[in-house]
PDB file of N, CA and C in Angstrom:
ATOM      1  N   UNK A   1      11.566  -0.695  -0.837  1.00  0.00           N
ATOM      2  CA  UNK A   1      10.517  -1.257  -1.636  1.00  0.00           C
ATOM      3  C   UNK A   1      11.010  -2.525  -2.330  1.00  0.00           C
ATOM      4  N   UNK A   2      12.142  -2.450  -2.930  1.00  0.00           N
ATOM      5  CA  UNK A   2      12.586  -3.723  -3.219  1.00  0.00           C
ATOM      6  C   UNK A   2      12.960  -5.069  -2.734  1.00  0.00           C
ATOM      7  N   UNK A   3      13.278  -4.928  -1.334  1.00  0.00           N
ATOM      8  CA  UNK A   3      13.565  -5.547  -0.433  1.00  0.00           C
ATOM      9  C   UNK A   3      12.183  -6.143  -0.094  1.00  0.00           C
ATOM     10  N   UNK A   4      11.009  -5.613   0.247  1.00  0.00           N
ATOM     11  CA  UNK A   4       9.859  -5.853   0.452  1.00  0.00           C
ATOM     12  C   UNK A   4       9.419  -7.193  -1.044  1.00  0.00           C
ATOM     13  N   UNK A   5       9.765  -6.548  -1.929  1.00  0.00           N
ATOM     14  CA  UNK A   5       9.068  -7.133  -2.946  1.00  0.00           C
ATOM     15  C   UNK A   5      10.359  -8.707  -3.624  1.00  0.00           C
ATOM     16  N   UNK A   6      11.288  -8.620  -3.192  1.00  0.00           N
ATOM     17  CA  UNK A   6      12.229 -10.145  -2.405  1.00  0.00           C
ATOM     18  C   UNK A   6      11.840 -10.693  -2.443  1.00  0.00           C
ATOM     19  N   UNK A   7      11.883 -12.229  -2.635  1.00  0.00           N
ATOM     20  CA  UNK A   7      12.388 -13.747  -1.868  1.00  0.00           C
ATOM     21  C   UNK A   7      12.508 -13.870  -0.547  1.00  0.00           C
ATOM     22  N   UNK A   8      13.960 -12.883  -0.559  1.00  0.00           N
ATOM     23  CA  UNK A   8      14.615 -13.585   0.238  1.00  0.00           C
ATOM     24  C   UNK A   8      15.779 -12.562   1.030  1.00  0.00           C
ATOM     25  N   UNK A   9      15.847 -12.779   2.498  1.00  0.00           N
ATOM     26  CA  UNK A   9      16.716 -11.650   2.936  1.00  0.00           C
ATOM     27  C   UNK A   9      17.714 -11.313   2.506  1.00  0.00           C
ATOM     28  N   UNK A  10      18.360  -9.979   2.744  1.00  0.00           N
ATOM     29  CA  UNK A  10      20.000  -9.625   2.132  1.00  0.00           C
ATOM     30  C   UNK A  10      20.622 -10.106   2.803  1.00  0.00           C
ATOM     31  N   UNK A  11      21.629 -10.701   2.620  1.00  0.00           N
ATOM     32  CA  UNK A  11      22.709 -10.953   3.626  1.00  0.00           C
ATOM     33  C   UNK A  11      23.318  -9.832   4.702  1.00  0.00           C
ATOM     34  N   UNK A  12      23.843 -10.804   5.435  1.00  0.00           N
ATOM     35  CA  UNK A  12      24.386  -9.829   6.933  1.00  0.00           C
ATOM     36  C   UNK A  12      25.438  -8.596   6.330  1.00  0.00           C
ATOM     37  N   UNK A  13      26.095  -9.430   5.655  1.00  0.00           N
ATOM     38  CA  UNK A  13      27.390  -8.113   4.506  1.00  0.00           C
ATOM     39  C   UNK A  13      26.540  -7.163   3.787  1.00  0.00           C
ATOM     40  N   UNK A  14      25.489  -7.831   3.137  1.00  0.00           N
ATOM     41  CA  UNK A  14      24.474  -6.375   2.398  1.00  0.00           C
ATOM     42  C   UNK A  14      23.897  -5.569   2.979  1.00  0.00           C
ATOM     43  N   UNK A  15      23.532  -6.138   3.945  1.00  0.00           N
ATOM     44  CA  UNK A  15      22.851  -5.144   5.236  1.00  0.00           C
ATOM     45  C   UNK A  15      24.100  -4.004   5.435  1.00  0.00           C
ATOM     46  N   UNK A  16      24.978  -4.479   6.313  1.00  0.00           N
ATOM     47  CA  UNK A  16      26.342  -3.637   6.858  1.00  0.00           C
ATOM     48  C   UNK A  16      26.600  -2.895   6.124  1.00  0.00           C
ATOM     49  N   UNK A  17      26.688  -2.633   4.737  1.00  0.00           N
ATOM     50  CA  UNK A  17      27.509  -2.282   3.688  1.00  0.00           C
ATOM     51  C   UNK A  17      26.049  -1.207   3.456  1.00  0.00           C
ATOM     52  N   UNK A  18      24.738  -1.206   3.186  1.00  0.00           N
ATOM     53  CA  UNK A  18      23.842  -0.370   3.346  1.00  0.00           C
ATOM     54  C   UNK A  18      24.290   0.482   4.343  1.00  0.00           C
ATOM     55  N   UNK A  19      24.218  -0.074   5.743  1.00  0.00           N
ATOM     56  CA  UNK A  19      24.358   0.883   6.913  1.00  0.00           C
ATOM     57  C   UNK A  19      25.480   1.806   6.825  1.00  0.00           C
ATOM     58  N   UNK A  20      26.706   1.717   6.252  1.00  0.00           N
ATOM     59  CA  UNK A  20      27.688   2.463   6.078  1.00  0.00           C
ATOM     60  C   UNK A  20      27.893   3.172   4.511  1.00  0.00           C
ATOM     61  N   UNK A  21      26.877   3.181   4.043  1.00  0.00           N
ATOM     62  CA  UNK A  21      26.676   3.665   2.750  1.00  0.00           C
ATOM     63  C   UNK A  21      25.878   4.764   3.497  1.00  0.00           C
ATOM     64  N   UNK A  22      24.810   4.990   4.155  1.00  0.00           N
ATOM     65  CA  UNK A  22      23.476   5.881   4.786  1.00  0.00           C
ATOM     66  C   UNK A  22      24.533   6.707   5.728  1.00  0.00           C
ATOM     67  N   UNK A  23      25.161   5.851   6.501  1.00  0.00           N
ATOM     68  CA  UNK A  23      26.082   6.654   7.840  1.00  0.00           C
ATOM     69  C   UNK A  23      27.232   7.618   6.854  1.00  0.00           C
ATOM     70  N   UNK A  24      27.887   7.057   5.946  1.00  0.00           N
ATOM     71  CA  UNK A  24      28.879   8.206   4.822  1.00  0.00           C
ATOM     72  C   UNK A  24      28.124   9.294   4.267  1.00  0.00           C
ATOM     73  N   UNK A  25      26.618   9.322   3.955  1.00  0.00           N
ATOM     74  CA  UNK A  25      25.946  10.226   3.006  1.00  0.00           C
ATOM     75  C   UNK A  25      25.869  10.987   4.183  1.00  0.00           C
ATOM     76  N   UNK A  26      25.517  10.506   5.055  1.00  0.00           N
ATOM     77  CA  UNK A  26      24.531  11.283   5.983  1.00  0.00           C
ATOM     78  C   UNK A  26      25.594  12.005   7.599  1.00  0.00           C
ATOM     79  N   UNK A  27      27.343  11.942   6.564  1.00  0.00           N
ATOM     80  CA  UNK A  27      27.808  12.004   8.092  1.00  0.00           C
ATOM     81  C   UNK A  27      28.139  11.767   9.026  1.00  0.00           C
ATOM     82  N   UNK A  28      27.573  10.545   9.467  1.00  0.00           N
ATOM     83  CA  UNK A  28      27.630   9.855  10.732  1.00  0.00           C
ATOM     84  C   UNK A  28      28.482   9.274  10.657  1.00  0.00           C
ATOM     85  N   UNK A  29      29.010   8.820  12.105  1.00  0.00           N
ATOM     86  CA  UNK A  29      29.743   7.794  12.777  1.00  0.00           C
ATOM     87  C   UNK A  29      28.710   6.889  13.242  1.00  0.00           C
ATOM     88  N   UNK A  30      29.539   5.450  12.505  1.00  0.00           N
ATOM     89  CA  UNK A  30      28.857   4.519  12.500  1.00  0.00           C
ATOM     90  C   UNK A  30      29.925   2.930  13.384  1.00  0.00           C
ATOM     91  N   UNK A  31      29.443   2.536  14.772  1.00  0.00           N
ATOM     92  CA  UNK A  31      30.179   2.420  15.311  1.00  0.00           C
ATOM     93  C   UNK A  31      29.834   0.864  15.136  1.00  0.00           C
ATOM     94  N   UNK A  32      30.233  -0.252  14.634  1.00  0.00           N
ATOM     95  CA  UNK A  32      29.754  -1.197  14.289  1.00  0.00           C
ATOM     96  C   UNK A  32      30.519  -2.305  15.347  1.00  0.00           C
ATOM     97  N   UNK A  33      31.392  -2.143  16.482  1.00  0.00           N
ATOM     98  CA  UNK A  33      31.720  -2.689  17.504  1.00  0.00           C
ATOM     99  C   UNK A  33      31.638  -4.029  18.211  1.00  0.00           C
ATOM    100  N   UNK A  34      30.143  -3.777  18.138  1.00  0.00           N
ATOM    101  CA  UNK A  34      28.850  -4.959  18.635  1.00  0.00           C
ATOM    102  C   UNK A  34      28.943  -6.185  17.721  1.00  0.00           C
ATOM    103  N   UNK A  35      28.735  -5.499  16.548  1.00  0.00           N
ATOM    104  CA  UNK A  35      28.398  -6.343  15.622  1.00  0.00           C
ATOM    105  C   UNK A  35      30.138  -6.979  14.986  1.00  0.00           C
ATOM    106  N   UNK A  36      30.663  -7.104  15.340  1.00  0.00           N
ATOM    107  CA  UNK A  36      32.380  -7.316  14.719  1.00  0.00           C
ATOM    108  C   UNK A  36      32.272  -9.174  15.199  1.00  0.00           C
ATOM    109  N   UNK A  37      31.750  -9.169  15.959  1.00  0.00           N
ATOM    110  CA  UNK A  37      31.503 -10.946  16.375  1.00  0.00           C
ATOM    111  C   UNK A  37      30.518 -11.589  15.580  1.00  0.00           C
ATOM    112  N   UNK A  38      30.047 -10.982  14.582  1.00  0.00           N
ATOM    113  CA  UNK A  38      29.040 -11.909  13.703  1.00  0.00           C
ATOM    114  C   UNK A  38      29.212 -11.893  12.552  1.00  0.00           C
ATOM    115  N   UNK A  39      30.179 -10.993  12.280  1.00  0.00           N
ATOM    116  CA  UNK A  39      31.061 -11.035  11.133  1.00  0.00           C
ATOM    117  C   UNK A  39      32.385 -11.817  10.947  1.00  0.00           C
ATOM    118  N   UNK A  40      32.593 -12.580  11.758  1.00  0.00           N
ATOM    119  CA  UNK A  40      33.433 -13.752  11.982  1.00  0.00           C
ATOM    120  C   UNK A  40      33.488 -14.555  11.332  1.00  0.00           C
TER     121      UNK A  40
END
């Protein structure tokens, strides 16, 4: 909801850092591989 109600997008690091915040609560392996070249 907050995100919605924004400016402006999160950055690529705020994003990532969400996704491995959700993947730790929730357990998962979170295989971020793909994405290691755009974090460059």
């Amino acid at each position: 909801m907050i995100q919605k109600m924004s400016t402006k997008q999160p950055s690529l690091e705020a994003r990532l850092q969400v996704l491995k915040e959700i993947a730790k609560e929730g357990d998962l392996q979170l295989n971020l591989e793909e994405l290691s070249d755009l974090t460059v």
